[in-house]
N, C-alpha and C. Protein backbone atom coordinates (compact mmCIF):
# COMPACT_ATOMS: atom_id res chain seq x y z
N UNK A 1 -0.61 174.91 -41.00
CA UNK A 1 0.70 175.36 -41.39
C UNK A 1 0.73 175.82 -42.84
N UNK A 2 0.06 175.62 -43.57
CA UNK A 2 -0.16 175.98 -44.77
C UNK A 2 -0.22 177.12 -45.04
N UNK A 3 -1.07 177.87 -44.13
CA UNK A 3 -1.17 179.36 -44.41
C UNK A 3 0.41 180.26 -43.92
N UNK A 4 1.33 179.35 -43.17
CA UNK A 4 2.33 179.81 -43.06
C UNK A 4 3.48 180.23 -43.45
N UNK A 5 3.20 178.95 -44.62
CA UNK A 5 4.25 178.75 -45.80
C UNK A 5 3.72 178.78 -47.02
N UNK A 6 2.55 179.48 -46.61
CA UNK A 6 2.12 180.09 -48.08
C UNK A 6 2.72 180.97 -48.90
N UNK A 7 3.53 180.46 -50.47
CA UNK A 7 4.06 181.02 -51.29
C UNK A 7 5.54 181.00 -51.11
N UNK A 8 5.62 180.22 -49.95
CA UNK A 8 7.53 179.61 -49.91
C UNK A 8 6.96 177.78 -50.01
N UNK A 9 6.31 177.23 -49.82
CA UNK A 9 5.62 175.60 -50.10
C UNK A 9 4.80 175.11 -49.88
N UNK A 10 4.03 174.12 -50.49
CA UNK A 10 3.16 173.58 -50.57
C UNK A 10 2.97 172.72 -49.96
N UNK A 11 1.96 172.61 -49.75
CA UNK A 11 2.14 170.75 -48.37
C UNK A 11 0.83 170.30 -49.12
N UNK A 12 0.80 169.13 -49.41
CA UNK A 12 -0.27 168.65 -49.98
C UNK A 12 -0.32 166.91 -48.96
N UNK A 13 -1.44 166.77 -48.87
CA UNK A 13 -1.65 165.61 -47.79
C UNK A 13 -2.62 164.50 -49.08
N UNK A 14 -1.83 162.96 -48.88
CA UNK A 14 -2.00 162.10 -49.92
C UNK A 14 -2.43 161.17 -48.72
N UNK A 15 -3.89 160.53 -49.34
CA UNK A 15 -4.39 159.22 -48.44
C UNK A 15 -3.72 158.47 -48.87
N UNK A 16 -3.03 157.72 -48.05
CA UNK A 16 -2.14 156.34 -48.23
C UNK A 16 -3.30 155.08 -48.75
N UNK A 17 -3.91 154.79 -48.13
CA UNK A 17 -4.91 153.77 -48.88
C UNK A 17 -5.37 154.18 -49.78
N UNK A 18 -6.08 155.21 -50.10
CA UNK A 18 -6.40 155.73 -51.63
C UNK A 18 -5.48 155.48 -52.98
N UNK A 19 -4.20 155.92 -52.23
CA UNK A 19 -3.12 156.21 -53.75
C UNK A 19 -2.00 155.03 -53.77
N UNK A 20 -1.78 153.72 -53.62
CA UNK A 20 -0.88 152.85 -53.18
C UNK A 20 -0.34 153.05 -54.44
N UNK A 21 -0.28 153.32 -55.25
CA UNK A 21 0.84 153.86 -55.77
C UNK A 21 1.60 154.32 -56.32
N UNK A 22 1.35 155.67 -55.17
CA UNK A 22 2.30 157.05 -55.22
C UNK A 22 3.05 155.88 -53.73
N UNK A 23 2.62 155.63 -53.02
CA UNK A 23 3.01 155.07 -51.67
C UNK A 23 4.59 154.51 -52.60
N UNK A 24 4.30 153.50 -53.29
CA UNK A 24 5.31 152.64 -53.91
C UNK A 24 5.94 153.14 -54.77
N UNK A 25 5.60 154.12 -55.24
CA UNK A 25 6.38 154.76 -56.07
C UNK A 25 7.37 155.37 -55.61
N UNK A 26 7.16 156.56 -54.45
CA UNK A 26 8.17 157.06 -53.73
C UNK A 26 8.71 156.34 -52.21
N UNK A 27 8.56 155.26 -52.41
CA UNK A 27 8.90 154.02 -51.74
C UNK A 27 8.76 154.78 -49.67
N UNK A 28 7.80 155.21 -49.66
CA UNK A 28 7.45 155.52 -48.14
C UNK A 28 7.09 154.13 -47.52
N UNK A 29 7.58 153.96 -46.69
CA UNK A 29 7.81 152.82 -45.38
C UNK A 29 7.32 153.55 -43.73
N UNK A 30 7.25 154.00 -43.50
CA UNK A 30 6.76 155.09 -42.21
C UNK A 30 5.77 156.33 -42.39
N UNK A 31 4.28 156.17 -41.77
CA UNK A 31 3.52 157.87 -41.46
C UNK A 31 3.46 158.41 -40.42
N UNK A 32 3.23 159.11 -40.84
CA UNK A 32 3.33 160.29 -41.99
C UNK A 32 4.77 160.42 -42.27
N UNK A 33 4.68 160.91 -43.58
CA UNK A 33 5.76 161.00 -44.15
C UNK A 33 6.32 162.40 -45.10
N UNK A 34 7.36 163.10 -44.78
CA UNK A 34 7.48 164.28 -45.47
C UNK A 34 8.33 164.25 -47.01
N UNK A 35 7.84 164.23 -48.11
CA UNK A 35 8.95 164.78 -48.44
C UNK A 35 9.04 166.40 -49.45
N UNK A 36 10.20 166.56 -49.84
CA UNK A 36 10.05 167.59 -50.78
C UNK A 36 10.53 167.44 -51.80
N UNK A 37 9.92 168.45 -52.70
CA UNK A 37 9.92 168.31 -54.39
C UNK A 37 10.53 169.96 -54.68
N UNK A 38 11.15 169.46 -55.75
CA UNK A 38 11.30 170.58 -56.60
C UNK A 38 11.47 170.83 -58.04
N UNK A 39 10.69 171.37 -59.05
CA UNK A 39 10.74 171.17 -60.08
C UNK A 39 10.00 169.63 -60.56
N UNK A 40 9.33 168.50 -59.67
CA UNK A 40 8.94 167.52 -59.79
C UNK A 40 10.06 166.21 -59.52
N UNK A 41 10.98 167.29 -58.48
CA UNK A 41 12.06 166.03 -58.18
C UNK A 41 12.51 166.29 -56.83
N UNK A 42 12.68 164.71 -55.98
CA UNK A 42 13.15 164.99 -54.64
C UNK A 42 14.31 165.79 -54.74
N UNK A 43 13.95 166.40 -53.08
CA UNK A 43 15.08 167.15 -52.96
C UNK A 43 15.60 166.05 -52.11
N UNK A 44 17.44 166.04 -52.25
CA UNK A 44 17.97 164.88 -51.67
C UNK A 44 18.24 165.74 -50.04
N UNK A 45 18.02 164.59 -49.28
CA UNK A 45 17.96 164.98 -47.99
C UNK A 45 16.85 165.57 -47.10
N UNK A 46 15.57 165.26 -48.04
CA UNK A 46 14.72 166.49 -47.81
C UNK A 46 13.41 165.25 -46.99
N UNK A 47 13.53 163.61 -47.14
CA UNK A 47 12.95 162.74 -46.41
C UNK A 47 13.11 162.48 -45.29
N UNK A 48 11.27 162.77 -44.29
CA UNK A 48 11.23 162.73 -43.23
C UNK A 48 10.72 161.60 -42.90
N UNK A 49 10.22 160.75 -42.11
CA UNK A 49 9.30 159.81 -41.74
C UNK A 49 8.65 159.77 -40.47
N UNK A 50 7.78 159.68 -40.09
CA UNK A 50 7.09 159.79 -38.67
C UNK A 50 6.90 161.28 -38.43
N UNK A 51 6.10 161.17 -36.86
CA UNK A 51 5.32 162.07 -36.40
C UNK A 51 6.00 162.93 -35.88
N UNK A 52 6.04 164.40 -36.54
CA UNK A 52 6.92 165.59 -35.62
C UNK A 52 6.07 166.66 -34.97
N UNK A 53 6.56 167.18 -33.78
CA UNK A 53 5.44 168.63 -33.55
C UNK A 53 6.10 169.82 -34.73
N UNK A 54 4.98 170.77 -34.31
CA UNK A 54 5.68 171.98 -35.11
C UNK A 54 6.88 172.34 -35.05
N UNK A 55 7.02 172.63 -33.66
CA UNK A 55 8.67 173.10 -33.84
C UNK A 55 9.27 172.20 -34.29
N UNK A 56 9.59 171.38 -34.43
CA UNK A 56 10.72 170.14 -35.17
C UNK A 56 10.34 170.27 -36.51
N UNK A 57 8.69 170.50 -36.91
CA UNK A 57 8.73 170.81 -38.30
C UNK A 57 9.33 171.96 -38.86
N UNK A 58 9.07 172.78 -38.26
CA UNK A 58 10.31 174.15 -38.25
C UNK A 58 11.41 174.08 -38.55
N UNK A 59 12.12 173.57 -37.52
CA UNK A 59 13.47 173.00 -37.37
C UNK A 59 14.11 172.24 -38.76
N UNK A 60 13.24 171.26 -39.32
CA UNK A 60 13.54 170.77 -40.22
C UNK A 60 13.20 171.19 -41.74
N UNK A 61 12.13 172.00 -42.11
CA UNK A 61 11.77 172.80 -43.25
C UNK A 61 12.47 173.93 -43.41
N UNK A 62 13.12 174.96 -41.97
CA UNK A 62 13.48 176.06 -42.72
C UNK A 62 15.06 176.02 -43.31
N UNK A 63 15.40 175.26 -42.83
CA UNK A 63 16.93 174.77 -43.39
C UNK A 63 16.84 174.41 -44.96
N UNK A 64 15.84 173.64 -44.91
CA UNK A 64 15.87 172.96 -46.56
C UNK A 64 15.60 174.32 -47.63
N UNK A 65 14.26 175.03 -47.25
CA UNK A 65 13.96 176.01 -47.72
C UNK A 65 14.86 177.31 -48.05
N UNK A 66 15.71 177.07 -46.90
CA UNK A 66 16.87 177.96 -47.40
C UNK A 66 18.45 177.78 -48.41
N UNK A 67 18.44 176.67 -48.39
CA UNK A 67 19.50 176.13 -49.14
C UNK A 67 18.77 175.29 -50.04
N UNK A 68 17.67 175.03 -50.52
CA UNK A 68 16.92 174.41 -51.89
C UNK A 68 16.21 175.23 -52.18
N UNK A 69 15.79 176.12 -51.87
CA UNK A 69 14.20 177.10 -52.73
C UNK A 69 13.64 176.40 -53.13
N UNK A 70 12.66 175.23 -52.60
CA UNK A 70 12.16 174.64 -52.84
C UNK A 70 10.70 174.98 -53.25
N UNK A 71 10.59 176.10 -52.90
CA UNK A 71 8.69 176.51 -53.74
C UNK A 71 8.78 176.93 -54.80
C-alpha cells in the first residue's frame, strides 16, 4: 500500500518488541495499530487498533486524508 499513497502518506511499520517505548509512549494497547501524524502530532480521531483488510483501510484513510492533509 505504500506505493499507493505514495506522496499523500507515509506508513512506516514499528516492531513492537524492539521499540517498547514508542509502544508506551503513544500508549497502543491492540495490533496492529494505526495511527496518524501530522506535523509530529496525532491527528485526533485518526486511532485505529486491530486487523483491517484493504478496503476498510480505504474506508478509513481516505476520509482522514481529506479533511487533515495529513502528508
Amino acid at each position: 500500500m505504500k506505493q499507493e499513497y505514495e506522496g499523500r502518506l507515509k506508513i512506516v511499520k514499528i516492531d513492537h518488541d524492539a521499540n517498547p517505548q514508542i509502544i508506551e509512549k503513544y500508549k497502543v494497547y491492540g495490533l496492529p495499530a494505526l495511527i496518524l501524524f501530522k506535523n509530529g502530532q496525532e491527528v485526533p480521531g485518526s486511532r485505529r487498533e486491530g486487523a483491517i483488510n484493504k478496503a476498510k483501510f480505504k474506508d478509513y484513510i481516505e476520509p482522514l486524508l481529506e479533511t487533515s492533509n495529513v502528508a
